[in-house]
C-alpha atoms as a PDB file:
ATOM      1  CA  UNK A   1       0.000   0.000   0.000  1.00  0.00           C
ATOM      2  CA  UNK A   2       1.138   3.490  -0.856  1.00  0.00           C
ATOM      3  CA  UNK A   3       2.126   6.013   1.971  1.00  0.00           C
ATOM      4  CA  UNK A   4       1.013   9.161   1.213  1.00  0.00           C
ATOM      5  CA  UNK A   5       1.194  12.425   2.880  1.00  0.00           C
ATOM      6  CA  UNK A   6      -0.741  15.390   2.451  1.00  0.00           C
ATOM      7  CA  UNK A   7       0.744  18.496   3.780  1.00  0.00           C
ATOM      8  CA  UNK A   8      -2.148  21.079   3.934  1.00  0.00           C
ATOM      9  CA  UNK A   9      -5.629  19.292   4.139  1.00  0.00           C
ATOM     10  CA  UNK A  10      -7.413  23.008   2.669  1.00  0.00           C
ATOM     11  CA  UNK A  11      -9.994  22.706  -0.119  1.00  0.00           C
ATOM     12  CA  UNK A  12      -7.739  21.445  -2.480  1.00  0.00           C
ATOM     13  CA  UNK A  13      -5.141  19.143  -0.358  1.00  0.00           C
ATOM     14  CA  UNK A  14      -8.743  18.033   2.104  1.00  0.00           C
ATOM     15  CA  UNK A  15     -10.097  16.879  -1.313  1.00  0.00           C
ATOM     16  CA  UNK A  16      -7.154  14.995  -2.558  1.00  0.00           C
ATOM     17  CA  UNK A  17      -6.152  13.159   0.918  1.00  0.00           C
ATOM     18  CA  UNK A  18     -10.024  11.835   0.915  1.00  0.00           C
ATOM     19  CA  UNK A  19     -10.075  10.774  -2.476  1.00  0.00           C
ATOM     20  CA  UNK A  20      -6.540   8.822  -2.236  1.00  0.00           C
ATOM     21  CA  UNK A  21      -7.844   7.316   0.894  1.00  0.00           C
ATOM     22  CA  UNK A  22     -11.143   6.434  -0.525  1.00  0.00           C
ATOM     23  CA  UNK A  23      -9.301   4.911  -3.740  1.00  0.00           C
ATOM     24  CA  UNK A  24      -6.713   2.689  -0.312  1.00  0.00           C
ATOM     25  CA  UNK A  25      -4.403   4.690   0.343  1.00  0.00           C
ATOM     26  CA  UNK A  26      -2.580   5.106   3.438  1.00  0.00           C
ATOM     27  CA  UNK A  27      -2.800   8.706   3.959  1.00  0.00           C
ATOM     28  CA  UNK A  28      -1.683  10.868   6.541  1.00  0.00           C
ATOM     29  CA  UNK A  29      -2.492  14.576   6.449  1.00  0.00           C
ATOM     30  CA  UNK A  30       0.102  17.326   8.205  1.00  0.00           C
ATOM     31  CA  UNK A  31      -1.223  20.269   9.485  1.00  0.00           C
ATOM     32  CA  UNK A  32      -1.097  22.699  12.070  1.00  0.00           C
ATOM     33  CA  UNK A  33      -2.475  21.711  15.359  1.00  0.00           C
ATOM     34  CA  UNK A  34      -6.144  22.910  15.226  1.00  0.00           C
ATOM     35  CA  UNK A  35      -6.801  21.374  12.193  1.00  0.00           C
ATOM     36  CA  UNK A  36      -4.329  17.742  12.715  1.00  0.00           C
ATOM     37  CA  UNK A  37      -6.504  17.827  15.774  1.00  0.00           C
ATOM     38  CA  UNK A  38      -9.708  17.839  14.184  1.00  0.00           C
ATOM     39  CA  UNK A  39      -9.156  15.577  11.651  1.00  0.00           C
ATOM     40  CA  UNK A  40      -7.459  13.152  14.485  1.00  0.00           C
ATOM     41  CA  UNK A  41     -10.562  13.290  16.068  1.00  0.00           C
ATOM     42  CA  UNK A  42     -13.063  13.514  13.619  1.00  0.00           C
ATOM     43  CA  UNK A  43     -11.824  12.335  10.401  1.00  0.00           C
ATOM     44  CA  UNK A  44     -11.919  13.821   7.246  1.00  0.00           C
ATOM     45  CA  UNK A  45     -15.719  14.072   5.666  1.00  0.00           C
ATOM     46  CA  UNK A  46     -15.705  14.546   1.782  1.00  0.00           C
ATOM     47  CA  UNK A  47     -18.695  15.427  -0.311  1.00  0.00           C
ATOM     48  CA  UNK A  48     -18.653  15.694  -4.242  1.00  0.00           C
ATOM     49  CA  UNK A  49     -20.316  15.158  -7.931  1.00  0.00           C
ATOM     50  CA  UNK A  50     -19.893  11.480  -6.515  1.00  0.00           C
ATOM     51  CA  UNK A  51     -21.650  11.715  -3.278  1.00  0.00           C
ATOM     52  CA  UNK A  52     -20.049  11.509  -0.423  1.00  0.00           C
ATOM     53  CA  UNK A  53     -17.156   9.769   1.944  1.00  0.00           C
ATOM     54  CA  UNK A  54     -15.981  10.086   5.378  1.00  0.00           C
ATOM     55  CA  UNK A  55     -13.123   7.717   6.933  1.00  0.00           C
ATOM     56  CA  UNK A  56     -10.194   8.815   9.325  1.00  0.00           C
ATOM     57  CA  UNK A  57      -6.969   8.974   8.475  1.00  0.00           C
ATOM     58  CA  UNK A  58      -4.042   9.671  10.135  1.00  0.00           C
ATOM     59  CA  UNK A  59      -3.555  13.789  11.554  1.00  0.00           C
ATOM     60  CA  UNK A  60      -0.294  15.406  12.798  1.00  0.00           C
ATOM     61  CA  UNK A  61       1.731  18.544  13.304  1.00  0.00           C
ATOM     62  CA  UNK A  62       4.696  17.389  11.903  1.00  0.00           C
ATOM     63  CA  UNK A  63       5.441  14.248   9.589  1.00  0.00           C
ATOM     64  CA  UNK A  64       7.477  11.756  12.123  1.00  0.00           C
ATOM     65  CA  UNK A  65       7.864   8.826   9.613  1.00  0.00           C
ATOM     66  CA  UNK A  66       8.952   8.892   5.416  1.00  0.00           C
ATOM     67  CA  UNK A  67       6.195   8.295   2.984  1.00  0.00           C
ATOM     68  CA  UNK A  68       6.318   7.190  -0.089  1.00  0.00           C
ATOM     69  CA  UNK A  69       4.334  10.290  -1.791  1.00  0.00           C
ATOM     70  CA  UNK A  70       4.033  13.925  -0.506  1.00  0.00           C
ATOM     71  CA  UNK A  71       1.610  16.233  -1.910  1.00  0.00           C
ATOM     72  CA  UNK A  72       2.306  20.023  -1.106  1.00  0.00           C
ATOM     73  CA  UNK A  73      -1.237  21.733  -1.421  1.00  0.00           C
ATOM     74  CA  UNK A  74      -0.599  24.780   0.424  1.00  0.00           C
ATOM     75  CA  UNK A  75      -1.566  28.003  -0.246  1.00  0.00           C
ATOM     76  CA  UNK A  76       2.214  29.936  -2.022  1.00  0.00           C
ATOM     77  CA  UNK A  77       3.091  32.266   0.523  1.00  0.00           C
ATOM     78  CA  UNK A  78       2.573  29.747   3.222  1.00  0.00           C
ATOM     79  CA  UNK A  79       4.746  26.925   1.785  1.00  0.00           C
ATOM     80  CA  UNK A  80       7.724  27.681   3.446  1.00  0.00           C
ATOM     81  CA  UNK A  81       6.854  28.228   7.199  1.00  0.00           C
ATOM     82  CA  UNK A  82       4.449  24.625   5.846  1.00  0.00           C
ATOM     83  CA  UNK A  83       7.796  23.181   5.049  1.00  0.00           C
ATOM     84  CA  UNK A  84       8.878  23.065   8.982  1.00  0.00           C
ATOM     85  CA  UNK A  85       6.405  20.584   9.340  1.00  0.00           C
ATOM     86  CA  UNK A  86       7.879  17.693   7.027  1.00  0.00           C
ATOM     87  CA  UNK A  87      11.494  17.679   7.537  1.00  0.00           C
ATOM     88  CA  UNK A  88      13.977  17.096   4.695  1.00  0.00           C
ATOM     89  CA  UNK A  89      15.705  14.213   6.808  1.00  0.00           C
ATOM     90  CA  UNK A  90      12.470  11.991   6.287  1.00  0.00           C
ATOM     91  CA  UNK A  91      11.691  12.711   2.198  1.00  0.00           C
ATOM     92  CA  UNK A  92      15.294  11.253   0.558  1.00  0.00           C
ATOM     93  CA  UNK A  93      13.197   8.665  -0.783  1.00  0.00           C
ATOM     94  CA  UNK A  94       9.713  10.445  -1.872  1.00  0.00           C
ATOM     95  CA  UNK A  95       8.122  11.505  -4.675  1.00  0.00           C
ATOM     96  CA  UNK A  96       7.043  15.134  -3.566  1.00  0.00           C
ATOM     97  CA  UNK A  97       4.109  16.569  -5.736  1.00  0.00           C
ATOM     98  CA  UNK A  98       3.502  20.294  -5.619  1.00  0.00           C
ATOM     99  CA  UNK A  99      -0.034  21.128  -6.448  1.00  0.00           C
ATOM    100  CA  UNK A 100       0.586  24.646  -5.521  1.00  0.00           C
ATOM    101  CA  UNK A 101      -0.771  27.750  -7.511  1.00  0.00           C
ATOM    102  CA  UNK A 102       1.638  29.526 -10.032  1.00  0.00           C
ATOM    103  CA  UNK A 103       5.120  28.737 -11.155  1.00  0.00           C
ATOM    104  CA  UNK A 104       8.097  29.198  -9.048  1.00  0.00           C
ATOM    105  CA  UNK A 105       7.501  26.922  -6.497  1.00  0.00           C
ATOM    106  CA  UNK A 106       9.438  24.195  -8.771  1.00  0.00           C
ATOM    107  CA  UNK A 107      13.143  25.030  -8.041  1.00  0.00           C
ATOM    108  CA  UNK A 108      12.265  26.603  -4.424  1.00  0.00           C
ATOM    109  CA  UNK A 109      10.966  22.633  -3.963  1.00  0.00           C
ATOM    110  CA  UNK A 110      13.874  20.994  -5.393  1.00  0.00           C
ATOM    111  CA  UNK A 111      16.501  23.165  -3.697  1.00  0.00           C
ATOM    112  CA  UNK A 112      15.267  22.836  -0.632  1.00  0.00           C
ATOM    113  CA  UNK A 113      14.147  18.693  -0.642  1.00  0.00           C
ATOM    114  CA  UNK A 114      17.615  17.890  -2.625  1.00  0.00           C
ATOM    115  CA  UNK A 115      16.525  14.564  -1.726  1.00  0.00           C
ATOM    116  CA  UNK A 116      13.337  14.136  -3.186  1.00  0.00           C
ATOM    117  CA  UNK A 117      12.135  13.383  -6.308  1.00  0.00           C
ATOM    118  CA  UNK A 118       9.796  16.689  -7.612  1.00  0.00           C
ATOM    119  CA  UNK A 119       7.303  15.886 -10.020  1.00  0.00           C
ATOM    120  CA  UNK A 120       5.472  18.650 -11.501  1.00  0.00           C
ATOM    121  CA  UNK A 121       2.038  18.440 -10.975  1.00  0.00           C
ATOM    122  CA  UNK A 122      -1.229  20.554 -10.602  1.00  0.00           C
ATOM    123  CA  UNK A 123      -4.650  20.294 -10.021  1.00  0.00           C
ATOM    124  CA  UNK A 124      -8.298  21.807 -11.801  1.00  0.00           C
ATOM    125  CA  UNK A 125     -10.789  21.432  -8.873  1.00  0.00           C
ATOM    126  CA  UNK A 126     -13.351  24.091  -7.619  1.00  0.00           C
ATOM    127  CA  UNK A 127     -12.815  22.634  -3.898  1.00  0.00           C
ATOM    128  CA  UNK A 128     -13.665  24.003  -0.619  1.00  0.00           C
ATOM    129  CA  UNK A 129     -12.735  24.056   3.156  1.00  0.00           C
ATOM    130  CA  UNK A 130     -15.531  24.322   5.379  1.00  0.00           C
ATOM    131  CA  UNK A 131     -14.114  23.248   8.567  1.00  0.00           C
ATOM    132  CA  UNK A 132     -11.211  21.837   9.167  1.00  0.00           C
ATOM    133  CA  UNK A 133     -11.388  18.165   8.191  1.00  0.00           C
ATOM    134  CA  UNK A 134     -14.691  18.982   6.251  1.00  0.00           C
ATOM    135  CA  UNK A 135     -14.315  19.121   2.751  1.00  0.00           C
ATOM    136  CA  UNK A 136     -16.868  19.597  -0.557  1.00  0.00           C
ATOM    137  CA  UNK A 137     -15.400  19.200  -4.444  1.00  0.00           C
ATOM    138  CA  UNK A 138     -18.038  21.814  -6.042  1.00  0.00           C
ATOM    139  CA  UNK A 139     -17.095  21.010  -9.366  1.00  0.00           C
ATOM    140  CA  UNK A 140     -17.556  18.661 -11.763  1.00  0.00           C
ATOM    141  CA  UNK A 141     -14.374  18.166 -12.404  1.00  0.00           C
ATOM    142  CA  UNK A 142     -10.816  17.007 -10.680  1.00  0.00           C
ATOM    143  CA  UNK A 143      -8.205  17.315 -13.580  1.00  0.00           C
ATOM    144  CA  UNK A 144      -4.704  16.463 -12.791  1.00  0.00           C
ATOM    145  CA  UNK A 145      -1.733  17.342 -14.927  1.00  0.00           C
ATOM    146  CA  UNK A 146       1.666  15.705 -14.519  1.00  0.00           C
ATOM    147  CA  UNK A 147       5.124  15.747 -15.927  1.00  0.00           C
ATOM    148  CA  UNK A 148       5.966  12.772 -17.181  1.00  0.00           C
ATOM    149  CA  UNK A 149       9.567  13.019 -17.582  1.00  0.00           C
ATOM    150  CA  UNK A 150      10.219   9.938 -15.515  1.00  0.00           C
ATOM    151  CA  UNK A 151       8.793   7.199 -13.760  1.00  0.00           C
ATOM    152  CA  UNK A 152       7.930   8.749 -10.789  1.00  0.00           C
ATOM    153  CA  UNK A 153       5.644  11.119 -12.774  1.00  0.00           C
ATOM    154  CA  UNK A 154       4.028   8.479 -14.111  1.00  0.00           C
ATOM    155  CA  UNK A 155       3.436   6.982 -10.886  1.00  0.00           C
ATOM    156  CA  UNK A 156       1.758   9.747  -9.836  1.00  0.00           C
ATOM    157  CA  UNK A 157      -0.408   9.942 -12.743  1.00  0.00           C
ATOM    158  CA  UNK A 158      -1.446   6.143 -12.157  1.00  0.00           C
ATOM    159  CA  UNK A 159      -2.634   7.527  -8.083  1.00  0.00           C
ATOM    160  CA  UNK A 160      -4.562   9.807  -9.713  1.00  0.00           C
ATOM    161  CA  UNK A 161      -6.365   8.169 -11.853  1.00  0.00           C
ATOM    162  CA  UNK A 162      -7.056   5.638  -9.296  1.00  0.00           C
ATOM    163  CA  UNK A 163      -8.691   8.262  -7.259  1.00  0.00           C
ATOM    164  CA  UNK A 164     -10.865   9.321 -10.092  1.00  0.00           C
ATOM    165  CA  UNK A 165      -9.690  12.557 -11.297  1.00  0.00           C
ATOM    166  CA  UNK A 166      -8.773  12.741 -15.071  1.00  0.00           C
ATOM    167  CA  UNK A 167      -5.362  12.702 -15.934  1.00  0.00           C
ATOM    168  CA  UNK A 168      -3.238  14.577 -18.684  1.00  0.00           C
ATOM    169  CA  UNK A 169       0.612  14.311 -19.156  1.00  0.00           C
ATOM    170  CA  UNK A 170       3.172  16.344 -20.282  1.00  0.00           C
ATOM    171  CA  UNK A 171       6.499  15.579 -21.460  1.00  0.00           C
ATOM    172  CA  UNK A 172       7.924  18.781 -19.894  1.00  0.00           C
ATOM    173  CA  UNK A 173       7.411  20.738 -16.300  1.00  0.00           C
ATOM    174  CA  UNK A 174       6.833  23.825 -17.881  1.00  0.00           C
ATOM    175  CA  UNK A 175       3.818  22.605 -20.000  1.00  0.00           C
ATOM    176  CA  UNK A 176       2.225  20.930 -16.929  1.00  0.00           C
ATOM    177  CA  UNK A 177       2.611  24.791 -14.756  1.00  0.00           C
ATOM    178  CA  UNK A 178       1.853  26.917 -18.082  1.00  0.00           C
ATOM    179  CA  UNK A 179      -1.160  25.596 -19.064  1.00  0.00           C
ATOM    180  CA  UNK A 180      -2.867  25.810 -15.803  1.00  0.00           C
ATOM    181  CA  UNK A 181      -1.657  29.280 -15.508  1.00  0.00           C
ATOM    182  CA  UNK A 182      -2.265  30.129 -18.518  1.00  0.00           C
ATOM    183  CA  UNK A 183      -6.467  29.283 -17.608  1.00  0.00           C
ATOM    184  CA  UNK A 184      -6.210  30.004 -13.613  1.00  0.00           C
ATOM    185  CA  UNK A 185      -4.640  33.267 -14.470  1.00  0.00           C
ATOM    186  CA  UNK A 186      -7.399  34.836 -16.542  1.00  0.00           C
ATOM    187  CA  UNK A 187     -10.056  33.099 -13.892  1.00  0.00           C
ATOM    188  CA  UNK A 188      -8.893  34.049 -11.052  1.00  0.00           C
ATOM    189  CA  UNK A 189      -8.124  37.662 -12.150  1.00  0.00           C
ATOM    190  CA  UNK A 190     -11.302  38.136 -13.819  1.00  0.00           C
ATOM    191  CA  UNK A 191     -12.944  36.857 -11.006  1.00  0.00           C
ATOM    192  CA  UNK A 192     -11.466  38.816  -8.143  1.00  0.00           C
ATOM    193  CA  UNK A 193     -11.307  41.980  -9.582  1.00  0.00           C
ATOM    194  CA  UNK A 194     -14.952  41.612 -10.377  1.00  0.00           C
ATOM    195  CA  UNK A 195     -15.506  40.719  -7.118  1.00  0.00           C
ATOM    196  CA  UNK A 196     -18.237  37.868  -8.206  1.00  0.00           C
ATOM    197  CA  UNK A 197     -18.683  34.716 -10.146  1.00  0.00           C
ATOM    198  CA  UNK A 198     -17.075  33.766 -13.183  1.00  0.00           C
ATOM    199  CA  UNK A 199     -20.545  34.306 -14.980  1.00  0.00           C
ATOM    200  CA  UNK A 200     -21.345  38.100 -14.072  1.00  0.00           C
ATOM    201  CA  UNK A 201     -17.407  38.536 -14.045  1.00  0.00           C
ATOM    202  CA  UNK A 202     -17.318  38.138 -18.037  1.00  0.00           C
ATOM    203  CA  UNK A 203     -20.123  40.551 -18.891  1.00  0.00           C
ATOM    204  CA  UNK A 204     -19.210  42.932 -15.892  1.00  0.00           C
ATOM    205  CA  UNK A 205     -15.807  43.463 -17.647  1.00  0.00           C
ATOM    206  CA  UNK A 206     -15.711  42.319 -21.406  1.00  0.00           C
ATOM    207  CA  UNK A 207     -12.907  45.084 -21.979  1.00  0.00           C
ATOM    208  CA  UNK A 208     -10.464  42.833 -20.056  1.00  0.00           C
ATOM    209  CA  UNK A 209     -11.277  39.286 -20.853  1.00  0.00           C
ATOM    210  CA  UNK A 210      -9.204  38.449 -23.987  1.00  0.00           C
ATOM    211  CA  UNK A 211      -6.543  40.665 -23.349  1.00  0.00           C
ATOM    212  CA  UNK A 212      -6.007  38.820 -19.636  1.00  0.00           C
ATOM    213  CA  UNK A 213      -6.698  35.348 -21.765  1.00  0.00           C
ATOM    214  CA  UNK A 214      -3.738  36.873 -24.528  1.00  0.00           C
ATOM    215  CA  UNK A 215      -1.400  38.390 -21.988  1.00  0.00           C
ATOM    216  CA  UNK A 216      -1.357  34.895 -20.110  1.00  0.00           C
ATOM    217  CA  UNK A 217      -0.859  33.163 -23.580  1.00  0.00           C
ATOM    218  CA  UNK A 218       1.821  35.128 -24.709  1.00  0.00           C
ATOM    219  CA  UNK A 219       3.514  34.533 -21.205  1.00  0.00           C
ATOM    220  CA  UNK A 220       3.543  30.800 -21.682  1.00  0.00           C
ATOM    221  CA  UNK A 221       4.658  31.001 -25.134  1.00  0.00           C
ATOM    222  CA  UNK A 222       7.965  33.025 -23.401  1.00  0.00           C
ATOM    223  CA  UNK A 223       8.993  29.562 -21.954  1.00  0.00           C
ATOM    224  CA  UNK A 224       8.302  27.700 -24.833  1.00  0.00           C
ATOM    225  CA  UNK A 225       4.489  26.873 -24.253  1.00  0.00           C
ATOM    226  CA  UNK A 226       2.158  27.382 -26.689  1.00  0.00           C
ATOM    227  CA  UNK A 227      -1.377  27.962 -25.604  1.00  0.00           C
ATOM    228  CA  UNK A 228      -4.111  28.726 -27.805  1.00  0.00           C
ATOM    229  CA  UNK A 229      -6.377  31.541 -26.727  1.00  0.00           C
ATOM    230  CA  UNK A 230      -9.572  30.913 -28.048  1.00  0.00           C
ATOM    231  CA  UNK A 231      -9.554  27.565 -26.521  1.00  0.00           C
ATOM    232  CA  UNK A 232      -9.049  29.211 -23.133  1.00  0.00           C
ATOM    233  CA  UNK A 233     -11.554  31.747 -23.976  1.00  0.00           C
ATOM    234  CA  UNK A 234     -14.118  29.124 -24.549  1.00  0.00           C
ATOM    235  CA  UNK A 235     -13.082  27.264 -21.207  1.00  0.00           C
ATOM    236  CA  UNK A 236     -14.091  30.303 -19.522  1.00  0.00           C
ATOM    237  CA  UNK A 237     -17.431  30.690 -20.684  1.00  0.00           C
ATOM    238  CA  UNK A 238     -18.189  27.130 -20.572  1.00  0.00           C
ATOM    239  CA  UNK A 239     -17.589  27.379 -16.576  1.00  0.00           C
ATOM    240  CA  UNK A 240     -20.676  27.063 -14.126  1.00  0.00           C
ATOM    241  CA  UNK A 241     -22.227  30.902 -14.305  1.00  0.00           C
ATOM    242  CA  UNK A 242     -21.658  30.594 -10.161  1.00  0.00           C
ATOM    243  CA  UNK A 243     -17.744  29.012 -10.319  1.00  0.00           C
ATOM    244  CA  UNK A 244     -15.761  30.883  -8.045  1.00  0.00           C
ATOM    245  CA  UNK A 245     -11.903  30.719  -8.197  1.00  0.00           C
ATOM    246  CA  UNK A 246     -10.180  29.925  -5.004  1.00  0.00           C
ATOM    247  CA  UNK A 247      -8.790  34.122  -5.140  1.00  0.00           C
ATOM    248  CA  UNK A 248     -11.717  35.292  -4.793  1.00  0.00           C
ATOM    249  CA  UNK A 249     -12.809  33.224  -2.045  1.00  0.00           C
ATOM    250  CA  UNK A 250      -9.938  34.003  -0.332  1.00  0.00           C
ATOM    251  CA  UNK A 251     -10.409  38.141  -1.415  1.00  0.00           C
ATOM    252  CA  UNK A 252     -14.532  37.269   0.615  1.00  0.00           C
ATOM    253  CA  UNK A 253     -13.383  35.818   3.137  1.00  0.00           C
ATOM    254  CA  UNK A 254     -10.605  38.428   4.328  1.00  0.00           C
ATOM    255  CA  UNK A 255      -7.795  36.068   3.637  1.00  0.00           C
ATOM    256  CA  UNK A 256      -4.668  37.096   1.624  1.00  0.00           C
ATOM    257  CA  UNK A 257      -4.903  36.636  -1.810  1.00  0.00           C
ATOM    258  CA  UNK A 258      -2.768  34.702  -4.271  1.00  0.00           C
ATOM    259  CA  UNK A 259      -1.492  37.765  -6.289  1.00  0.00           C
ATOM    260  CA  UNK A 260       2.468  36.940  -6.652  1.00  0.00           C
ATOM    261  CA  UNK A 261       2.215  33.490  -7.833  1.00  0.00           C
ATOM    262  CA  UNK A 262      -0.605  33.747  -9.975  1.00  0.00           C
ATOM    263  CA  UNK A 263      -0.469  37.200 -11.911  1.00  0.00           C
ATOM    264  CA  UNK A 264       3.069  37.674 -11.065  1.00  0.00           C
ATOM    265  CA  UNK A 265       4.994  35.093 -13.535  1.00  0.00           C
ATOM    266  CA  UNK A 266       2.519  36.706 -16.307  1.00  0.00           C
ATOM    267  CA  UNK A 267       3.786  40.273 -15.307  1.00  0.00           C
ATOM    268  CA  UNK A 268       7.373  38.951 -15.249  1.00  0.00           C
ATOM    269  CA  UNK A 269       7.231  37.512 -18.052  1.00  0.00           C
ATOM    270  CA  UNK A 270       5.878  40.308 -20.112  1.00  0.00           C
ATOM    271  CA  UNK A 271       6.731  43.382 -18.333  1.00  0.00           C
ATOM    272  CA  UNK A 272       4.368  46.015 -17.127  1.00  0.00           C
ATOM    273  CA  UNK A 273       4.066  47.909 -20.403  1.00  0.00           C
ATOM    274  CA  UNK A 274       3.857  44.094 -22.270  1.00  0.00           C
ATOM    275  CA  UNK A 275       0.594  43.040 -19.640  1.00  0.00           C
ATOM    276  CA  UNK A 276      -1.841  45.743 -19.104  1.00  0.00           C
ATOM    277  CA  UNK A 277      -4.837  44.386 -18.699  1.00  0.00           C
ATOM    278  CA  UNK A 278      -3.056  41.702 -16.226  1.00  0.00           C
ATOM    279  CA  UNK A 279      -1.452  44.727 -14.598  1.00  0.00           C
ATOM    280  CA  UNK A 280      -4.718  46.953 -13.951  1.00  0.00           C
ATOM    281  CA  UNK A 281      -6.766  43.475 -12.753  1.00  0.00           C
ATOM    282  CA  UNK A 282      -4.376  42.899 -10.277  1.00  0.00           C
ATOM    283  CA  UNK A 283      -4.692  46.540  -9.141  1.00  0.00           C
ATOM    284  CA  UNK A 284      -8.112  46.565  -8.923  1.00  0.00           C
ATOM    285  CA  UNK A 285      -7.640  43.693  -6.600  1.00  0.00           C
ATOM    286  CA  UNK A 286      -5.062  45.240  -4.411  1.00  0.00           C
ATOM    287  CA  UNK A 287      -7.576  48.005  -3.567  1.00  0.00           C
ATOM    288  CA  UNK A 288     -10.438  45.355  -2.946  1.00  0.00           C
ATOM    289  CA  UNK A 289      -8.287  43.306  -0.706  1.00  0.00           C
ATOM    290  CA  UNK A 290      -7.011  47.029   1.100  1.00  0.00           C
ATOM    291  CA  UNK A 291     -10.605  47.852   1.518  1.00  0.00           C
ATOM    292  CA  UNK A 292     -11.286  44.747   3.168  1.00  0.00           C
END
C-alpha cells in the first residue's frame, strides 16, 4: 500500500487526501495543530459530484515517519513556514508533488528537498474548506496534470487516476505549470477583480477578458508553451455561471490573496508595459483586498 502524505488538508489538499484514501491509500495529512486535531478526532468528511465519503486517516503537526508520496497543497506564501512541518531528513526517498498555484515553487521545492524526487504536478478542482477536516469538491471536475519526464511522474499519474480525477501528461514541467496558468490566471483575475462569479465577471468586464486570456498566452509562449487563446476563452465561458476561483474566495473571506504566484509570472514575463490588462486586474484587486 502506498504512503502518502498530504501536507495542507485546505480545499484542495482536504479533497485529494479523501479521495486517495477512498481509492486505499494510506494517507496521513500534516497540518497545524487545530486542524491535525480535528481531523485526528473527527476524520476527514468529503462530499462531491460522486456523493459523499468520510473515513479517518491519520492527523499530525509534523510528519514523524517517510512516505512514499508527498503532496504540497498549500496556499504559495505559506509553503515555506508549511515546510517546517515535514522535515527534509524523512523525504530522501519520496516523490514530492507540488499542487501549488503559479510557477516558481518548482526550483524553491527541489533546492530545498535535494533529496526528493519533484514531479510537476497541478490540479483543476473548484474545492472548498468548510471546517477543518470537512471538505466539498463543487465542481464537476478534478483534472490532474503531470510531468511525465520519468517514472515517478508516471506513478503519480497512475494515483490519480485511481482516485478518479482525469489525468493529462506532459512531457515537460513547464507545460504541466503553463497551461494551468495560462487558464487560472485569466479566472482568477477576472474573477477577483470583479468581485463575483465567473458568470457576471465576463459581462461585468468584457474590456479585459481576452486581453487577460492573450497576456497569459503570450507569457507561456515566453517559456516555450504554446497555448491557444480561443480555446481558453471558450473554457471560460463554458464554466458554471456561479464558479468561483479559489482568489476570490480568499479576497470574501478576508484572507490574503494569491497575487504573486498567480499574476506575477505573467507580469514577469511580459513586463508592465507588455501586460496591461493583467497589470490593472491585479490593481483593482489590491484596492479590494485594502478595503477589506
Amino acid at each position: 500500500m502506498t504512503r502518502i502524505g498530504v501536507l495542507g488538508p485546505g480545499g484542495v489538499g482536504g479533497v485529494m487526501a479523501a479521495r486517495l484514501a477512498r481509492a486505499g491509500g494510506d494517507v496521513v495529512v500534516v497540518a497545524g495543530e487545530r486542524t491535525a486535531a480535528a481531523i485526528a478526532a473527527g476524520g476527514l468528511h468529503y462530499t462531491g459530484p460522486e456523493g459523499t465519503w468520510d473515513g479517518f486517516v491519520e492527523a499530525r503537526s509534523l510528519l514523524v515517519a517517510p512516505v512514499d508520496v508527498l503532496i504540497v497543497a498549500t496556499k504559495a506564501m505559506d509553503l515555506a513556514a508549511a515546510l517546517q512541518r515535514v522535515p527534509a531528513s524523512l523525504l530522501g526517498g519520496s516523490v514530492v508533488v507540488p499542487l501549488l498555484n503559479g510557477v516558481d515553487h518548482l526550483p524553491y521545492l527541489r533546492a530545498e528537498l535535494p533529496g526528493a524526487q519533484v514531479v510537476a504536478s497541478s490540479v483543476s478542482v473548484e474545492a472548498t474548506r468548510h471546517r477543518p477536516g470537512v471538505v466539498e469538491q463543487v465542481s464537476g471536475f478534478c483534472d490532474v496534470g503531470v510531468s511525465v519526464v520519468n517514472a515517478e511522474g508516471h506513478g503519480w499519474a497512475q494515483l490519480a487516476e485511481e482516485a478518479g480525477c482525469t489525468v493529462t501528461t506532459a512531457p515537460d514541467d513547464a507545460t504541466v505549470l503553463w497551461r494551468k496558468l495560462s487558464f487560472l490566471a485569466p479566472l482568477a483575475l477576472l474573477t477577483t477583480a470583479a468581485a463575483a462569479p465567473i458568470g457576471p465577471a465576463l459581462r461585468r468586464q468584457p474590456q479585459l477578458v481576452r486581453p487577460i486570456v492573450a497576456e497569459a498566452a503570450a507569457a507561456a509562449e515566453a517559456f516555450g508553451v504554446t497555448i491557444d487563446p480561443d480555446g481558453i476563452e471558450e473554457r471560460l465561458r463554458s464554466l458554471p455561471e456561479t464558479m468561483q476561483s479559489s482568489m476570490l474566495k480568499d479576497l470574501l473571506g478576508g484572507r490574503a490573496v494569491e497575487l504573486d504566484a498567480i499574476a506575477g509570472p505573467v507580469i514577469r514575463a511580459l513586463g508592465h508595459e507588455g501586460a496591461p490588462a493583467t497589470v490593472a486586474a491585479a490593481t483593482e484587486i489590491l484596492a479590494r483586498q485594502g478595503a477589506t
